[in-house]
Protein backbone atom coordinates (compact mmCIF):
# COMPACT_ATOMS: atom_id res chain seq x y z
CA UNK A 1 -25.19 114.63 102.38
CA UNK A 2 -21.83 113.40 104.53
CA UNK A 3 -22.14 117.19 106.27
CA UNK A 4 -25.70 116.36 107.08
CA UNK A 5 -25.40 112.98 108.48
CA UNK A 6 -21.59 114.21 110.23
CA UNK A 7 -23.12 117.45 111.80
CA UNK A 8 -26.42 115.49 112.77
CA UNK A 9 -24.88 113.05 114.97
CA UNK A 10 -22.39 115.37 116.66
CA UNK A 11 -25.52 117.87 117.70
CA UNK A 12 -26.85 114.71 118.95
CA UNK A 13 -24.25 113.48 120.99
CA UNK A 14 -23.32 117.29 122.49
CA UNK A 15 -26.76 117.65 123.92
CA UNK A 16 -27.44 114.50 125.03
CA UNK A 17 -24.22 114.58 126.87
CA UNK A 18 -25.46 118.05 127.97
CA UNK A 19 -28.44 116.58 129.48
CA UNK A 20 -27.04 113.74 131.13
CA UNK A 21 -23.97 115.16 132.64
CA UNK A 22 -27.13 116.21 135.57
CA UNK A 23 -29.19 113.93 134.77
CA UNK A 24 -32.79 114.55 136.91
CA UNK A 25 -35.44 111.95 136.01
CA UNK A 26 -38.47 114.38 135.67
CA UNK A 27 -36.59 116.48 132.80
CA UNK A 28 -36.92 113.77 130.33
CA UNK A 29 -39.55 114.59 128.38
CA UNK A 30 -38.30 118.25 128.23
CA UNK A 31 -34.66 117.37 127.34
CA UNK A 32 -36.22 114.90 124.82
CA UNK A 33 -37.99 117.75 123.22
CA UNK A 34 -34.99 120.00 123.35
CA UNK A 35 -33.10 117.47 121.46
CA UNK A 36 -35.90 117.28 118.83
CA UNK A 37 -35.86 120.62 118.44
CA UNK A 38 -32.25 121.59 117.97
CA UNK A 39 -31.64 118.64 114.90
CA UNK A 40 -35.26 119.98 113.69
CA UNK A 41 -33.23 123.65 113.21
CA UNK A 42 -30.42 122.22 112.38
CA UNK A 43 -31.82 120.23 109.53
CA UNK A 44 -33.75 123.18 108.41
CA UNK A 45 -30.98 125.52 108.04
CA UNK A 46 -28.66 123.11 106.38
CA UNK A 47 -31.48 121.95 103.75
CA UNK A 48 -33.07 125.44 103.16
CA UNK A 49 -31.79 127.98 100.72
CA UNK A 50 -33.17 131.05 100.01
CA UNK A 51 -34.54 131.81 96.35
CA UNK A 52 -32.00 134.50 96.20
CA UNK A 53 -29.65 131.73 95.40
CA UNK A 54 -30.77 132.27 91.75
CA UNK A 55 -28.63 135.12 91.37
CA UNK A 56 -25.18 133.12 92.38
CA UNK A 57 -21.93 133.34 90.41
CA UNK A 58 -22.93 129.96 88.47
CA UNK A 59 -19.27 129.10 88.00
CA UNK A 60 -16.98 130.30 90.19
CA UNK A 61 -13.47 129.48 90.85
CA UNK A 62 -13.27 129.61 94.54
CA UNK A 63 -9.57 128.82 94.94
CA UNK A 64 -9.01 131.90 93.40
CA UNK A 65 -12.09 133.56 95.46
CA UNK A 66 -9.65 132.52 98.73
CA UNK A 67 -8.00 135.25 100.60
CA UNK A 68 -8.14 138.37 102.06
CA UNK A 69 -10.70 140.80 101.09
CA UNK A 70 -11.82 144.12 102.71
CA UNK A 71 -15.45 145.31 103.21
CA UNK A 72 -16.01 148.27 101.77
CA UNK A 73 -19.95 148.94 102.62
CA UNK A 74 -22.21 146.58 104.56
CA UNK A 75 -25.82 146.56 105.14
CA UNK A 76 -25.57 146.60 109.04
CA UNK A 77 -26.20 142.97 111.04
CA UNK A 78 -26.12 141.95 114.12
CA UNK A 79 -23.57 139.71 114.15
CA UNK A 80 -21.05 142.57 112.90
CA UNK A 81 -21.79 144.90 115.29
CA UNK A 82 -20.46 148.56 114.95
CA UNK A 83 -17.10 146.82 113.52
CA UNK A 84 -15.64 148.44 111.24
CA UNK A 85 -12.44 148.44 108.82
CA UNK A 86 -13.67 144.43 108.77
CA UNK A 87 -11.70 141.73 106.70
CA UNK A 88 -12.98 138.71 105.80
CA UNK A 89 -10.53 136.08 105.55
CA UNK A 90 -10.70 132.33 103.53
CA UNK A 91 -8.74 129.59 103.45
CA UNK A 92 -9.04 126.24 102.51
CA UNK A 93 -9.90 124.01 105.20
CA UNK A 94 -11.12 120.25 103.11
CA UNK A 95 -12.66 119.14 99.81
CA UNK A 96 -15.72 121.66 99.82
CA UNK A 97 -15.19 123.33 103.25
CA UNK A 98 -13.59 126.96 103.72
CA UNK A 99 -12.66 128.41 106.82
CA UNK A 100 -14.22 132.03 107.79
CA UNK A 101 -12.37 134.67 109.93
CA UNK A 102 -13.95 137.96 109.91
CA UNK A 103 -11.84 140.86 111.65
CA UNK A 104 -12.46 144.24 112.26
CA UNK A 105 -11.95 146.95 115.19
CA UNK A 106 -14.56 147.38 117.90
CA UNK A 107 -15.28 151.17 118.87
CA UNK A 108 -12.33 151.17 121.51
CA UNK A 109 -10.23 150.17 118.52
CA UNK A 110 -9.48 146.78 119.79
CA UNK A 111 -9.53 143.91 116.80
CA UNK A 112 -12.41 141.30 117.43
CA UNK A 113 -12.48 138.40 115.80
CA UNK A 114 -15.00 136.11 114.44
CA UNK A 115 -14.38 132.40 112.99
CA UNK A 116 -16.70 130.03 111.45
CA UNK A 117 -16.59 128.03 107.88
CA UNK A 118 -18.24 127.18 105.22
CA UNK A 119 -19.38 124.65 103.22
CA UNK A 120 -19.59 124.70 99.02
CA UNK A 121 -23.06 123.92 98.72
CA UNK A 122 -23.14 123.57 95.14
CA UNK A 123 -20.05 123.38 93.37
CA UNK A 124 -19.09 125.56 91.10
CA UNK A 125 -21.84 127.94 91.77
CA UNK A 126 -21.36 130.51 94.05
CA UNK A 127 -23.64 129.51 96.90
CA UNK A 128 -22.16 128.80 100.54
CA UNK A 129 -23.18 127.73 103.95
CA UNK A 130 -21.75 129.57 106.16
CA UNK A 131 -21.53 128.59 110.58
CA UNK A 132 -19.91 130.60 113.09
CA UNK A 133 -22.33 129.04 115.52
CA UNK A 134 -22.08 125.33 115.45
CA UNK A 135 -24.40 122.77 113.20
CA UNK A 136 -26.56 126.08 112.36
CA UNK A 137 -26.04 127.73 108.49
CA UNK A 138 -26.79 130.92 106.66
CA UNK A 139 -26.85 131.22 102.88
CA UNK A 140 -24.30 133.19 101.72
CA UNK A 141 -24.11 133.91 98.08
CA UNK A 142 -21.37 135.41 96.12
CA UNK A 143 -23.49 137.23 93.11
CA UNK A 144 -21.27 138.90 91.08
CA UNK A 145 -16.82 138.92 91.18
CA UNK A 146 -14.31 140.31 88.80
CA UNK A 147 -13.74 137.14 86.92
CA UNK A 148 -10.44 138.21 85.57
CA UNK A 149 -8.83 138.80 88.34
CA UNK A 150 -11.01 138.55 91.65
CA UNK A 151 -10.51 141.79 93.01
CA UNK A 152 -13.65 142.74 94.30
CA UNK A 153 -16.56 140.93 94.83
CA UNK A 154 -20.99 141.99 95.65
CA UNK A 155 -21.43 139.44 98.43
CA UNK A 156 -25.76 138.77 99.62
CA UNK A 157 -27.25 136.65 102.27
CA UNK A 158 -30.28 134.82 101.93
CA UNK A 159 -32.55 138.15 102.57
CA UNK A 160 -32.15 140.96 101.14
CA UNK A 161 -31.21 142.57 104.27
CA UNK A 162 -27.68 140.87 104.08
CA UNK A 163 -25.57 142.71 101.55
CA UNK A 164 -21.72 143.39 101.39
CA UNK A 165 -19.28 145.05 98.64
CA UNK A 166 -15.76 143.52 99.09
CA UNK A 167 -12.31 144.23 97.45
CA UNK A 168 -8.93 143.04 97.55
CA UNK A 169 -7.98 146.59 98.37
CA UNK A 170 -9.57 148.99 100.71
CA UNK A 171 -11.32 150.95 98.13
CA UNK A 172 -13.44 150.28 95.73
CA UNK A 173 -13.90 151.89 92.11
CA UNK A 174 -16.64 154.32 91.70
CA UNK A 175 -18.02 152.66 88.56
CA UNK A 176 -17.62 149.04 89.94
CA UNK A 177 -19.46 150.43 93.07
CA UNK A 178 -22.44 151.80 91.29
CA UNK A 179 -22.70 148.99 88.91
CA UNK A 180 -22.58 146.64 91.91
CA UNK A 181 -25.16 148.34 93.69
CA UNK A 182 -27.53 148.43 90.70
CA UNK A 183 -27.08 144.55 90.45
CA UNK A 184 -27.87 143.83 93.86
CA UNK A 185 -31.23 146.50 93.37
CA UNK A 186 -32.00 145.02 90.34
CA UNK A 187 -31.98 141.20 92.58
CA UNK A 188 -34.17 143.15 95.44
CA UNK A 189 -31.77 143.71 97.80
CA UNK A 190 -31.96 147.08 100.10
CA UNK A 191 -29.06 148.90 98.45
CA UNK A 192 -30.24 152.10 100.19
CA UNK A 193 -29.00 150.52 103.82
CA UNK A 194 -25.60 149.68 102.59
CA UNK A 195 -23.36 152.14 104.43
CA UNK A 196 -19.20 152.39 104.50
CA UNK A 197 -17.82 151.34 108.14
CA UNK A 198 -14.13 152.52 107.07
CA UNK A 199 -12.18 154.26 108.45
């Protein structure tokens, strides 16, 4: 609730400093509405989580879920792009918040970066809520990880659109692959988009 109520008033005060830094009288009503709007979003995708949730890790030890891992196959999304060889990098950033760097190579081979963070939604279960545009989440739901040692990891979103297969090393082991894959099929995800982006 302290995310909400933190995350609420800062949207607040960034556009309504946006829309009086020029202010102009007869915009009022319109920046009014704008405001409205933007917390109305905001609230939604903080408070909304996808029924996939279900299928979370229900107890998961995310200090030990921190670190480096490679994607091995993603279903393609926008926010990815054609980057490939991606890492997606955690650390601990305060109680129940992780930071988010994804990294990868753009097709000229130059490294892009993305950063966000995430918040533990429901601790210890594996569900996350995940920014790398300000005050506006995405479920992101870690479904199944190699409890013994957390070496690789089936990753979904909140539609089954948004899949990933990570590891700690760039490959992944035929078996674990396929039995990942039938997991996330069996939870209605579209396994048959998944494709590899490594080099």
């Amino acid at each position: 609730m302290k995310y909400l109520i933190k995350f609420l008033i800062s949207i607040y005060i960034i556009v309504i400093i946006g829309c009086t830094s020029n202010p102009q009288p007869d915009k009022t009503p319109e920046n009014n509405k704008i405001v409205a709007d933007l917390l109305r979003l905001a609230v939604i995708s903080y408070n909304t989580t996808s029924g996939l949730s279900r299928f979370a890790e229900p107890n998961l030890d995310f200090e030990r879920f921190l670190g480096t891992w490679n994607e091995i196959e993603r279903i393609p999304i926008s926010v990815q792009g054609d980057l490939r060889n991606v890492q997606a990098i955690y650390t601990s950033r305060s109680h129940n918040t992780i930071n988010v760097r994804n990294q990868g190579r753009d097709g000229s081979g130059n490294i892009v970066t993305i950063d966000g963070f995430a918040l533990i939604f429901s601790p210890p279960q594996g569900i996350l809520k995940v920014a790398f545009f300000p005050f506006f989440y995405s479920d992101y739901f870690i479904l199944a990880v190699d409890k013994e040692n957390y070496q690789h990891a089936l990753i979904g979103g909140g539609s089954t659109e948004v899949l990933w297969l990570f590891s700690r090393t760039t490959s992944m082991d035929p078996t674990v692959r396929e039995n990942y894959i039938n997991l996330a099929r069996s939870y209605g995800y579209n396994v048959d988009r998944l494709q590899s982006f490594r080099d």
